[in-house]
C-alpha atoms as a PDB file:
ATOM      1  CA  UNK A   1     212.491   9.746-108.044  1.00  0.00           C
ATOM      2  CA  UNK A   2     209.694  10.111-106.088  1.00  0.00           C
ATOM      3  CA  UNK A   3     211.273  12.405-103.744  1.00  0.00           C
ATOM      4  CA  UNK A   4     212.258  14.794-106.679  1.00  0.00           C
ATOM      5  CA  UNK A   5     208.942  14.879-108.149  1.00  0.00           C
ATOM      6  CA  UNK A   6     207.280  15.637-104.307  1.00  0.00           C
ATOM      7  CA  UNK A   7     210.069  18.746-103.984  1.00  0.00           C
ATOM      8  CA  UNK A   8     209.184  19.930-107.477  1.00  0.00           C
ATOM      9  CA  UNK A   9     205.359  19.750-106.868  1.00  0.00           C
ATOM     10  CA  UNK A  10     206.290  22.047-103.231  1.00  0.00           C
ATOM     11  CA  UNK A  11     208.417  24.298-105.615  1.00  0.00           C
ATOM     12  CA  UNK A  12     204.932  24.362-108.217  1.00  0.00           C
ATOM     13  CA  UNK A  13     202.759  25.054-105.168  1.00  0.00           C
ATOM     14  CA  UNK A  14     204.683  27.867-103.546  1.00  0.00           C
ATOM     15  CA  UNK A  15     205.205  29.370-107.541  1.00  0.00           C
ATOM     16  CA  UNK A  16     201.654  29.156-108.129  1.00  0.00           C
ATOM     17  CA  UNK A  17     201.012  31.027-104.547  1.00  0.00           C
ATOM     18  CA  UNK A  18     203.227  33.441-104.756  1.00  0.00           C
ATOM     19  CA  UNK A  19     201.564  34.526-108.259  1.00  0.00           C
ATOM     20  CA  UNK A  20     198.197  34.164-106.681  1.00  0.00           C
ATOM     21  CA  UNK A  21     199.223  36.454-104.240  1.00  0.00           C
ATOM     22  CA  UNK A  22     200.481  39.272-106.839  1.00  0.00           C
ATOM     23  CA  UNK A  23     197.337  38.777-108.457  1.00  0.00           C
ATOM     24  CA  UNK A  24     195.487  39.014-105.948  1.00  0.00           C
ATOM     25  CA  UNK A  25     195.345  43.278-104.924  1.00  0.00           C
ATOM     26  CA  UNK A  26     194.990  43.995-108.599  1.00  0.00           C
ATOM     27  CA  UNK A  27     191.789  40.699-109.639  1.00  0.00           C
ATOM     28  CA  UNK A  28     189.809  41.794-106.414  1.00  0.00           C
ATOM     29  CA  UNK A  29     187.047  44.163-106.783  1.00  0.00           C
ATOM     30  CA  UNK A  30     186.196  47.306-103.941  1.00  0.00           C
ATOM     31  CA  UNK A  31     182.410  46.965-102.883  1.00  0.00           C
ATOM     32  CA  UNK A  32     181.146  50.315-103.669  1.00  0.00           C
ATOM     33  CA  UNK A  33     178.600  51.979-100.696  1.00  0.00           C
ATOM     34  CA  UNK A  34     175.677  53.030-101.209  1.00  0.00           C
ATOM     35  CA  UNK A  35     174.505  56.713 -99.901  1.00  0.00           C
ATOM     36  CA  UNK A  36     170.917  56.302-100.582  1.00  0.00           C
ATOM     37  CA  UNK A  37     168.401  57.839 -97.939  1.00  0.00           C
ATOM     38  CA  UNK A  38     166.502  54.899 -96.673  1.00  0.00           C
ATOM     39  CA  UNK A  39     163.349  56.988 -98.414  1.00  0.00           C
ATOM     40  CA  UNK A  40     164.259  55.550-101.375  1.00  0.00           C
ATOM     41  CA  UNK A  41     164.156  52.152 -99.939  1.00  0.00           C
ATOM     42  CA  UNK A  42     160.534  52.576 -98.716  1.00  0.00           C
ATOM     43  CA  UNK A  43     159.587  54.216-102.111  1.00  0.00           C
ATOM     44  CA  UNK A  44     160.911  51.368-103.760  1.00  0.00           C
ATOM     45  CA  UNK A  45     159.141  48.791-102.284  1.00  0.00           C
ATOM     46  CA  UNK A  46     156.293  50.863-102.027  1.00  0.00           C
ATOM     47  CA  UNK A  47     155.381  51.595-105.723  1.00  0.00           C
ATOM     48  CA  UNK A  48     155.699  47.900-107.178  1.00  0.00           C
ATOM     49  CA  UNK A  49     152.933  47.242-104.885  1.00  0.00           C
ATOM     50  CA  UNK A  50     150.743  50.107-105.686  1.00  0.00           C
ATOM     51  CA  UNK A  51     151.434  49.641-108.959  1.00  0.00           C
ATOM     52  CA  UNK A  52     150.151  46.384-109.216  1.00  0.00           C
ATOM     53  CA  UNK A  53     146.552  47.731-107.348  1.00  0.00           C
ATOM     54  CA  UNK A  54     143.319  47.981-109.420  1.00  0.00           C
ATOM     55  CA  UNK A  55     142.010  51.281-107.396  1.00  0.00           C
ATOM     56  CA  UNK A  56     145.169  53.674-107.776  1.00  0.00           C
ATOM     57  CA  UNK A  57     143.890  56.333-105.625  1.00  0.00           C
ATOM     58  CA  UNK A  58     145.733  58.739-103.668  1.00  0.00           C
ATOM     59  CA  UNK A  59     144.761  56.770-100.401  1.00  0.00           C
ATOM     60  CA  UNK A  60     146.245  53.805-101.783  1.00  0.00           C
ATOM     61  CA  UNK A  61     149.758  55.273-102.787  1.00  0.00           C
ATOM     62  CA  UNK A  62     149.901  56.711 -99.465  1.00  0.00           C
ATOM     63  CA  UNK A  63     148.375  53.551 -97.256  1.00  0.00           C
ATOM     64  CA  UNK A  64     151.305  51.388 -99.776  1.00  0.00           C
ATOM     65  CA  UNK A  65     154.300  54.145 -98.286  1.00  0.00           C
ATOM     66  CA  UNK A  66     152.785  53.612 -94.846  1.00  0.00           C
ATOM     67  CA  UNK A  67     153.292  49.570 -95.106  1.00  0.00           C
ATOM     68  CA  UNK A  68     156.993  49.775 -95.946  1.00  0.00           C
ATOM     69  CA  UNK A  69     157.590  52.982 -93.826  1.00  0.00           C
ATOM     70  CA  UNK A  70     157.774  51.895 -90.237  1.00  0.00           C
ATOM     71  CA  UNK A  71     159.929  48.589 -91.019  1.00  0.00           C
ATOM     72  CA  UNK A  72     163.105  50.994 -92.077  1.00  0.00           C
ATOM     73  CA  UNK A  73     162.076  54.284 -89.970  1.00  0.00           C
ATOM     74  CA  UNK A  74     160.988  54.068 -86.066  1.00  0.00           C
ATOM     75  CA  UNK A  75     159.782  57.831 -86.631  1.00  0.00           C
ATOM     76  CA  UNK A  76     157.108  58.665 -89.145  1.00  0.00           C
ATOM     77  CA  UNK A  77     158.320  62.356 -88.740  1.00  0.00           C
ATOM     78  CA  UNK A  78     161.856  61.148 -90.091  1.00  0.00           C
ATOM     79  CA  UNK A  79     160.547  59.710 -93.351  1.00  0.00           C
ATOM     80  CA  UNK A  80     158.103  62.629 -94.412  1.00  0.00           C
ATOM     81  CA  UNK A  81     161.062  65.175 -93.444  1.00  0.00           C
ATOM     82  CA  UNK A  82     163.387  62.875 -95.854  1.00  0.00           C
ATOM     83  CA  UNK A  83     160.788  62.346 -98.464  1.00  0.00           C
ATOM     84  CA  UNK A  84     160.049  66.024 -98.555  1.00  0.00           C
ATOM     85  CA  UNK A  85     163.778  67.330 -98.103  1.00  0.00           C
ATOM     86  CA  UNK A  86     163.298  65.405-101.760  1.00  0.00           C
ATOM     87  CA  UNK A  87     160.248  67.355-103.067  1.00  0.00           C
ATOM     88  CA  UNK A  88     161.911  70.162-101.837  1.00  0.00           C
ATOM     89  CA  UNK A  89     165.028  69.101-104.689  1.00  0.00           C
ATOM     90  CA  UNK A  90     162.136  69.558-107.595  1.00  0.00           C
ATOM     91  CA  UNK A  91     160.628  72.636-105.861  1.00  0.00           C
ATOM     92  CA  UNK A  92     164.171  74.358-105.999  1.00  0.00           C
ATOM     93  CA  UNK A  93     163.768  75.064-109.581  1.00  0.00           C
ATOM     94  CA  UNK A  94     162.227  77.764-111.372  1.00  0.00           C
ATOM     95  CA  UNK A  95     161.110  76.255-114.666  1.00  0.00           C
ATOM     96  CA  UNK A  96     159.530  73.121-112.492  1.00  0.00           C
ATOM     97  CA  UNK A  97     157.110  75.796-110.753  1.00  0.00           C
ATOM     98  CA  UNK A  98     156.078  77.344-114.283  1.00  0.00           C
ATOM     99  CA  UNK A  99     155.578  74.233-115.972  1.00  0.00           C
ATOM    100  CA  UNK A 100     153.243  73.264-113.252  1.00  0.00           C
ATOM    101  CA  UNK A 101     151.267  76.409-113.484  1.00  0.00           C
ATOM    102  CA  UNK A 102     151.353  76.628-116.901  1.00  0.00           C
ATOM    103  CA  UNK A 103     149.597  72.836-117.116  1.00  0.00           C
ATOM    104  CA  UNK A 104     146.940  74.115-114.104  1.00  0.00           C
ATOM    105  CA  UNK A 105     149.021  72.192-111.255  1.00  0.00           C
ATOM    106  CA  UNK A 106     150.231  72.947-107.821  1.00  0.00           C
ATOM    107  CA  UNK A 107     153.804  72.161-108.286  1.00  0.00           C
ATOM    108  CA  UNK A 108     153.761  70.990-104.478  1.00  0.00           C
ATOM    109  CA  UNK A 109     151.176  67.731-105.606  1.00  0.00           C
ATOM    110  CA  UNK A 110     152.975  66.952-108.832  1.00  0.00           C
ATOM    111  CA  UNK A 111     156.681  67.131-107.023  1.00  0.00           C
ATOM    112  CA  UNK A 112     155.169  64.200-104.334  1.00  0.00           C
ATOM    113  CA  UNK A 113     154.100  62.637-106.912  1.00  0.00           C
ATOM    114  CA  UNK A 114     157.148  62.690-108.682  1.00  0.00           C
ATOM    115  CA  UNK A 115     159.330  62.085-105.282  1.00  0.00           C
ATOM    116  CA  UNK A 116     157.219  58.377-105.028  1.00  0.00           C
ATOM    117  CA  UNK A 117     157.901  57.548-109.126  1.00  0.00           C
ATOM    118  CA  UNK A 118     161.838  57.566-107.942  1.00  0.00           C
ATOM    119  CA  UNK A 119     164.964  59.466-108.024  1.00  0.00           C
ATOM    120  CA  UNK A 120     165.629  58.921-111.550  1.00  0.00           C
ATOM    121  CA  UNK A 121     162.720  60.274-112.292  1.00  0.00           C
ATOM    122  CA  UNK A 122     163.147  63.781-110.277  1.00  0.00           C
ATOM    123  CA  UNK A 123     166.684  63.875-112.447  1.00  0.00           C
ATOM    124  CA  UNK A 124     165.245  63.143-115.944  1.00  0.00           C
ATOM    125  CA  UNK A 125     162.234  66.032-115.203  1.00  0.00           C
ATOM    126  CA  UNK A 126     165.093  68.428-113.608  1.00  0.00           C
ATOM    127  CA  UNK A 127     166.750  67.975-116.915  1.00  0.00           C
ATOM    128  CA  UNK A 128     163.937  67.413-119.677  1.00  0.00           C
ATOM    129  CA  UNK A 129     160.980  69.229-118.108  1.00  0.00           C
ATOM    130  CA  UNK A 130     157.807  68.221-116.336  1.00  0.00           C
ATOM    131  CA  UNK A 131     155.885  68.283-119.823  1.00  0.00           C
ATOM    132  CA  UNK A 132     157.797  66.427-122.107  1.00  0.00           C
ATOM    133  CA  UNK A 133     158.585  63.218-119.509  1.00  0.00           C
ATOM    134  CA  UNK A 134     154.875  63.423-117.590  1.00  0.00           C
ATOM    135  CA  UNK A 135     153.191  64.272-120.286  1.00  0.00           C
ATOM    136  CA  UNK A 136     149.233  64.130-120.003  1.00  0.00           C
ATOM    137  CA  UNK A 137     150.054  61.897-116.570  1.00  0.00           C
ATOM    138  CA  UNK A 138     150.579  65.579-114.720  1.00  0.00           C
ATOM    139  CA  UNK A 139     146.887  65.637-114.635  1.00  0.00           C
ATOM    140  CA  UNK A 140     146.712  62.464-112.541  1.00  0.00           C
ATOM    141  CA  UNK A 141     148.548  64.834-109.803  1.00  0.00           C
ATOM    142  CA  UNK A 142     146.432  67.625-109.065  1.00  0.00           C
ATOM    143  CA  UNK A 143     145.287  66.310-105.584  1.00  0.00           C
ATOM    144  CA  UNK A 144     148.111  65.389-102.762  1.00  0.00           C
ATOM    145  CA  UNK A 145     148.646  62.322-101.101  1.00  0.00           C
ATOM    146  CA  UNK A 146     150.792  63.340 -98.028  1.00  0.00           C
ATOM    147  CA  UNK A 147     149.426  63.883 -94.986  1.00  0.00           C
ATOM    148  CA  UNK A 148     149.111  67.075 -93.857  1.00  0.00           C
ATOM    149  CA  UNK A 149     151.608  67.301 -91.101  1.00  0.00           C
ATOM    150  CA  UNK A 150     154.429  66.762 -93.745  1.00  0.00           C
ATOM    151  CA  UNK A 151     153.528  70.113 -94.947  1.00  0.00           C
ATOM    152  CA  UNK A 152     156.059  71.618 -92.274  1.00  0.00           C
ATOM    153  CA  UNK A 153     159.041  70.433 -93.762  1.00  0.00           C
ATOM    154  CA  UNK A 154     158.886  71.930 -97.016  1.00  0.00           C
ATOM    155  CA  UNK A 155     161.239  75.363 -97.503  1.00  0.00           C
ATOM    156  CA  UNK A 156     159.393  78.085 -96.015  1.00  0.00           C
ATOM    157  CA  UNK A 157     159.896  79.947 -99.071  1.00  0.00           C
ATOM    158  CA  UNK A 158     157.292  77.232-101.118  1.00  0.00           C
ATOM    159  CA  UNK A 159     154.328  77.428 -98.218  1.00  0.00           C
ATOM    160  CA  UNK A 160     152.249  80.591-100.746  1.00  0.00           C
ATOM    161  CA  UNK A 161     148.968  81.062 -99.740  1.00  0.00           C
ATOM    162  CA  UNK A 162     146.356  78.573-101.511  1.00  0.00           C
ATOM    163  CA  UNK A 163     146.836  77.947-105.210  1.00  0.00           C
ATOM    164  CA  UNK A 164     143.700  79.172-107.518  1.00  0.00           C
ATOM    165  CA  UNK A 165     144.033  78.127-111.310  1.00  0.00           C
ATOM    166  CA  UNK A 166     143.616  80.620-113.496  1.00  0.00           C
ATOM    167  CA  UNK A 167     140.483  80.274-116.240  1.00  0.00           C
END
């Protein structure tokens, strides 16, 4: 008896593997990869901690990107050419530039600015406009915070000669 009940328990084991093992392509998940540039890995650690700073200056946003830039990029030249191959994205469009003017901006300043609040943020102002998701905030970015030598990599065609609002 005990014999039969050991080969039955085998036969259980090997039935309950075999269905495990059909189971198994179709319960098992594939990890998805993530493109992101490492920019956005910087910028996100980068604006919880300004965030949380009781002087928000422009020296501060940029002295918080410099903390978390050099432990994911050897080359600060690499991270200001990614960061502004992604002000570039915003600086692409037409109605970006005239909503800028239009609210007495450089659309250069406000599109860093933007860049640092996050990629989500560049898509919901490509698609809803710089007025209606900045709002009044625009006027907290009329004065840059990138240092100058990340001027070269923006598209030659958005270096115009210096921006003068109009009265």
């Amino acid at each position: 008896m005990e014999k039969i009940s050991q080969i039955s328990t085998e036969q259980n084991m090997v039935n309950n593997a075999a269905i495990v093992d059909a189971k198994a392509p179709q319960t098992t998940t594939r990890r998805r990869r993530s493109n992101a540039l490492p920019v956005w890995n910087v910028i996100a650690q980068a604006r919880p901690v300004f965030n949380v700073q009781l002087e928000k200056s422009n020296a501060v946003k940029l002295k918080c990107i410099e903390k978390f830039m050099h432990a994911t990029y050897a080359d600060a030249d690499k991270f200001w050419s990614d960061f502004m191959e992604q002000v570039n994205v915003l600086l692409d469009s037409r109605r970006f530039w005239r909503e800028c003017e239009s609210m007495g901006c450089r659309p250069e300043y406000v599109a860093e600015h933007v860049v640092f609040l996050g990629s989500a943020m560049i898509k919901k102002v490509l698609k809803e406009g710089v007025a209606r998701i900045l709002g009044s905030d625009v006027q907290l970015y009329k004065e840059r915070f990138t240092p100058e030598e990340a001027n070269r990599f923006l598209l030659d065609d958005v270096k115009r000669p210096a921006y003068t609002p109009e009265a």
